[in-house]
Each structure stands twice: as C-alpha cells, then as structure tokens.
C-alpha atoms as a PDB file:
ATOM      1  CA  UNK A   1       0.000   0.000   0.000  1.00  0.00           C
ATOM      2  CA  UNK A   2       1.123   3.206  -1.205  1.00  0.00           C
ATOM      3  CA  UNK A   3       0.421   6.702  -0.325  1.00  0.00           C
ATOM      4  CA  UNK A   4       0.951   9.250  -3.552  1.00  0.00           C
ATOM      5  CA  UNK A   5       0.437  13.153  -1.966  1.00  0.00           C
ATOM      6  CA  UNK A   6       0.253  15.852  -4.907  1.00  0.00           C
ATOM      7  CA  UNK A   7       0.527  18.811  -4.414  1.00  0.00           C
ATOM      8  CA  UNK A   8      -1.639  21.013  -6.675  1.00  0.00           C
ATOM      9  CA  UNK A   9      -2.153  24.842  -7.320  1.00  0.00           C
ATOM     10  CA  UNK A  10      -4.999  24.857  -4.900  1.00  0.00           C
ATOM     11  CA  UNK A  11      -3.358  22.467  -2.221  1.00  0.00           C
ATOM     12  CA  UNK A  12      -0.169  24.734  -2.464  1.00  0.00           C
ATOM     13  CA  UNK A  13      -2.537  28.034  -2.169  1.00  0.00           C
ATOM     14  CA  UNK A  14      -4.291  27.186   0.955  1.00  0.00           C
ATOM     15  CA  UNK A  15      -1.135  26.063   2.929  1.00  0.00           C
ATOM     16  CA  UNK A  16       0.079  28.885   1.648  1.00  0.00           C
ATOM     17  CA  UNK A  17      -2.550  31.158   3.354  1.00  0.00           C
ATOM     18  CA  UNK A  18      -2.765  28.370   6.112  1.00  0.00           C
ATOM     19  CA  UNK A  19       0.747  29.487   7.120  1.00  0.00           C
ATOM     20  CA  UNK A  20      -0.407  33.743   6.489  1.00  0.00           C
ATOM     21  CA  UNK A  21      -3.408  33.266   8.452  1.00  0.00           C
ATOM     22  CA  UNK A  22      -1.302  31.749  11.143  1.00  0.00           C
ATOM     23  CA  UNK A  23       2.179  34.355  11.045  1.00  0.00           C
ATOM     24  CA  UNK A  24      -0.362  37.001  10.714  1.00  0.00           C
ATOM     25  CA  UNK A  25      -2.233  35.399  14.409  1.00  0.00           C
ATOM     26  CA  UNK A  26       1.429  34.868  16.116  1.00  0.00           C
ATOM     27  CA  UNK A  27       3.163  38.174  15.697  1.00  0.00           C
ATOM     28  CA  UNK A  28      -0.689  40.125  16.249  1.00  0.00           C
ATOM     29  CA  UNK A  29      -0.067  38.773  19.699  1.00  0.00           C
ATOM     30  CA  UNK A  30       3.644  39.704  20.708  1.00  0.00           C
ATOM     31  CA  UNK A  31       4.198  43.098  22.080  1.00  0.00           C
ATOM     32  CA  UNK A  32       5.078  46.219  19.952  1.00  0.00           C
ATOM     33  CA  UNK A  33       8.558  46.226  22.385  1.00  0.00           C
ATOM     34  CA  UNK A  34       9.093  43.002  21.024  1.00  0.00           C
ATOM     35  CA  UNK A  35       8.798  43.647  17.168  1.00  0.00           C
ATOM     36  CA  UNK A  36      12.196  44.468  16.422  1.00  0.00           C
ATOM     37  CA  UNK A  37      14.364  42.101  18.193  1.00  0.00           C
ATOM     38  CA  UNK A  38      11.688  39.244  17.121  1.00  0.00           C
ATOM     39  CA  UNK A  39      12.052  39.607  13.130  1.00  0.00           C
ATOM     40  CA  UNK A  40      15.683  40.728  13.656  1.00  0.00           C
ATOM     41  CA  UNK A  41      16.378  37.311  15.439  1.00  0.00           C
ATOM     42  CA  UNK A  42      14.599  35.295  12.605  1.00  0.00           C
ATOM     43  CA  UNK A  43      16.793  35.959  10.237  1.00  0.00           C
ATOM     44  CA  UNK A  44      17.698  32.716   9.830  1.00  0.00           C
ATOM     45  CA  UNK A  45      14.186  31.749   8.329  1.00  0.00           C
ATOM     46  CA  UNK A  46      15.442  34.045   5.308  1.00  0.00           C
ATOM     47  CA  UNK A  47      18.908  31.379   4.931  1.00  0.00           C
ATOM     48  CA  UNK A  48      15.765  28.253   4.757  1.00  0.00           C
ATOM     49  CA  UNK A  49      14.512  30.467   2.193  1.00  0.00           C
ATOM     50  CA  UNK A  50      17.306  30.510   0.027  1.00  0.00           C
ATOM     51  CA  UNK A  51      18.017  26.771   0.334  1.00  0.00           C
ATOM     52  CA  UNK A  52      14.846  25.977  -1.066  1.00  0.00           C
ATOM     53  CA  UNK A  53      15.443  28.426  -3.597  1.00  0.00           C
ATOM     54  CA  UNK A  54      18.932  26.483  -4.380  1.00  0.00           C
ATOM     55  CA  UNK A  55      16.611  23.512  -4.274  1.00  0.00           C
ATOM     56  CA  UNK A  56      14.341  24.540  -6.800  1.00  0.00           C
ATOM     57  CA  UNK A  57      16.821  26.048  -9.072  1.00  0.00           C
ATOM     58  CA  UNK A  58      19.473  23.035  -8.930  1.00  0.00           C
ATOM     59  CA  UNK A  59      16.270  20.588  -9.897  1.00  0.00           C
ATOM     60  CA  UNK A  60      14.832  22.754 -12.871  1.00  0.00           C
ATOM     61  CA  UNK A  61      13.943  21.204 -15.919  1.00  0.00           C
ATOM     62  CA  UNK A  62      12.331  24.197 -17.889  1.00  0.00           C
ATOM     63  CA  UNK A  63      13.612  27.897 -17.823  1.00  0.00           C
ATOM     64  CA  UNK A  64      10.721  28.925 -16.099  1.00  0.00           C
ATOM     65  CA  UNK A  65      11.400  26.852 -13.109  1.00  0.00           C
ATOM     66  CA  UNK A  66      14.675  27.771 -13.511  1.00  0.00           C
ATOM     67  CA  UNK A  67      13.545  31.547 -13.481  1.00  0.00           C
ATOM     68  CA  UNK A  68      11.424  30.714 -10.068  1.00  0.00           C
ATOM     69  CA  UNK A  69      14.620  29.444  -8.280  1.00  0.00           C
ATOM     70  CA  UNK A  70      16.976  32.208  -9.413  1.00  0.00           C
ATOM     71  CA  UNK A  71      14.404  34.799  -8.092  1.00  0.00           C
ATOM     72  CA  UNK A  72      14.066  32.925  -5.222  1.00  0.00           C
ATOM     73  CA  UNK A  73      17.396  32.291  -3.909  1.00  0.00           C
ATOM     74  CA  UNK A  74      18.153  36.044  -5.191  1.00  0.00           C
ATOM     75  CA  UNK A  75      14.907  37.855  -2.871  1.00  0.00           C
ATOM     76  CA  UNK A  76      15.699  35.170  -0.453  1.00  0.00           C
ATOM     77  CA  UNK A  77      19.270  36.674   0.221  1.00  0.00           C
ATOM     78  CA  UNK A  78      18.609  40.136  -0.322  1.00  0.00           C
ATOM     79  CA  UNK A  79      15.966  39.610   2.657  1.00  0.00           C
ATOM     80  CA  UNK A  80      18.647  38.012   4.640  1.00  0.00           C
ATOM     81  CA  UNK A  81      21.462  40.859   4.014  1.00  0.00           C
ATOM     82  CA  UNK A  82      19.148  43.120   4.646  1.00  0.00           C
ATOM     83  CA  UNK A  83      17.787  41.646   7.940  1.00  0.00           C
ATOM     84  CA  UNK A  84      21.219  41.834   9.294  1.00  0.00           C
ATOM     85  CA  UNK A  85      21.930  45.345   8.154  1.00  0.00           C
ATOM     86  CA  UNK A  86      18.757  45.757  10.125  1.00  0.00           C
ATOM     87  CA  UNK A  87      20.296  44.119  13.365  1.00  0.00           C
ATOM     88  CA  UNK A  88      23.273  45.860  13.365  1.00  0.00           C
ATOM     89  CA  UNK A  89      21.459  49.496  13.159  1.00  0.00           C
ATOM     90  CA  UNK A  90      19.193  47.751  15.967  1.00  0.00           C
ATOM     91  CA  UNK A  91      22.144  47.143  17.827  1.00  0.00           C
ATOM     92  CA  UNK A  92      24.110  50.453  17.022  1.00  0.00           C
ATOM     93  CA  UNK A  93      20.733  52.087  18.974  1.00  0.00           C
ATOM     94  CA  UNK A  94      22.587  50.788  22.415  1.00  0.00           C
ATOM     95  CA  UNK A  95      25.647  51.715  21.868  1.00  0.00           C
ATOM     96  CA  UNK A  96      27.168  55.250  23.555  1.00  0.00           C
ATOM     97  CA  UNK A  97      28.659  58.036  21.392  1.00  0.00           C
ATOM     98  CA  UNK A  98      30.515  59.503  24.202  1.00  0.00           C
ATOM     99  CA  UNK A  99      32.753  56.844  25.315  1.00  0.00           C
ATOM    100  CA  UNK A 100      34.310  57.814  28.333  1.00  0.00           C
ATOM    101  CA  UNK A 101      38.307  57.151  29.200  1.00  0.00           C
ATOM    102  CA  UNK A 102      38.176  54.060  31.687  1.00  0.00           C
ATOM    103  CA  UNK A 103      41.160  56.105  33.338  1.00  0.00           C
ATOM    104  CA  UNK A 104      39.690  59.504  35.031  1.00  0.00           C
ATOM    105  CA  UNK A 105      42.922  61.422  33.790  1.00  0.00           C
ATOM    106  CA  UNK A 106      42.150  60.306  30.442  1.00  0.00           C
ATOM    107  CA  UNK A 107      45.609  57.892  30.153  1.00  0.00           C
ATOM    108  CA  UNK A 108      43.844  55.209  28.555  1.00  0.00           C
ATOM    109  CA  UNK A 109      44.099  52.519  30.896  1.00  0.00           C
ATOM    110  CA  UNK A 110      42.233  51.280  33.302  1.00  0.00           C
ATOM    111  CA  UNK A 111      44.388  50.684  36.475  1.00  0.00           C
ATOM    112  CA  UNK A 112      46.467  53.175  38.069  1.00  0.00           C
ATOM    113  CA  UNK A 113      49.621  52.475  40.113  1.00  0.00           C
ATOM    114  CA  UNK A 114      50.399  54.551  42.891  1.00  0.00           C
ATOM    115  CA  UNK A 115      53.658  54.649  44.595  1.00  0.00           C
ATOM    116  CA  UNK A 116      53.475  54.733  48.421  1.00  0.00           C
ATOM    117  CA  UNK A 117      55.715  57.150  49.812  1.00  0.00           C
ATOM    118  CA  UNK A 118      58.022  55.858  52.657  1.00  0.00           C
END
C-alpha cells in the first residue's frame, strides 16, 4: 500500500494562506517592544529560504522553473542581508557616542599604580 500526496495549485494556495493566516495570528499577539528584536532574530528563516530556492533552481527542468529558483534564492538573500543590516542598526541604537576614558585622567588605561611614599 502506497500513499501518492500531490501537491496542486490549490493544495499549495491554501497552505500557503494556512501558514499567512497563522504568522499574521502569532506576531498580532507579541508586544510592539518586542517587534524588532523578534524579526531581527529570525533571520535565519530568510537562509531556509534561500536553500529551497537552491533547491528549486538546482532541480529545474524548464527555464521557467529555472527563473522561479533564481528569483528565489536572489529575494531570499537580499531579505537576509538586509535583515542583518537591520540588526546591526538595531544594535548600534545601544551603543554610547561619548565613550568615556576608563582612566579619570584620560591615560587610557584602566588601572592606576600609585607609589606609596616611605
């Protein structure tokens, strides 16, 4: 006994808005606070992105599947360059401009060596 699944244009379309529906549910309930640091973190969905991009381009048999996965892994990476770029503005937010000498006389270093006087 064998199972054969196919996936057809109307199977494909209501995962498709299966998985919407459900994104659009999960981040409607996480904080505004929380926005940034939640998509910057899942950058990493963009990398799955462009493996299956790789993995529809390296098995295309006409051009226009072969069109699909070059878009794909190209959008897929641009999403994931830019999500970092993202991040590291994010992150640039909490840094200080004014970095203060860890020495109060401004030497540089942190410790300072005083000689006792006998």
């Amino acid at each position: 006994m064998t199972f054969d699944i196919a996936m057809t244009g109307f199977v494909a379309l209501y995962i498709f808005m299966l998985a919407g529906f459900a994104g659009w549910v999960i981040i409607g309930n996480v904080p505004a606070i929380l926005h940034t640091p939640l998509m910057s973190g899942s950058n990493f969905v963009h990398g799955i992105v462009v493996v299956g991009g790789l993995f529809a381009l390296f098995n295309a048999s006409t051009p226009l599947e072969q069109g699909v996965g070059f878009f794909a892994v190209l959008l897929g990476a641009g999403n994931a360059a830019g999500g970092y770029a993202v991040t590291d503005r994010m992150l640039a937010m909490f840094k200080t401009s004014d970095a203060k000498p860890a020495h109060p006389h401004g030497h540089g270093h942190g410790r300072v060596h005083h000689l006792k006087k006998v």
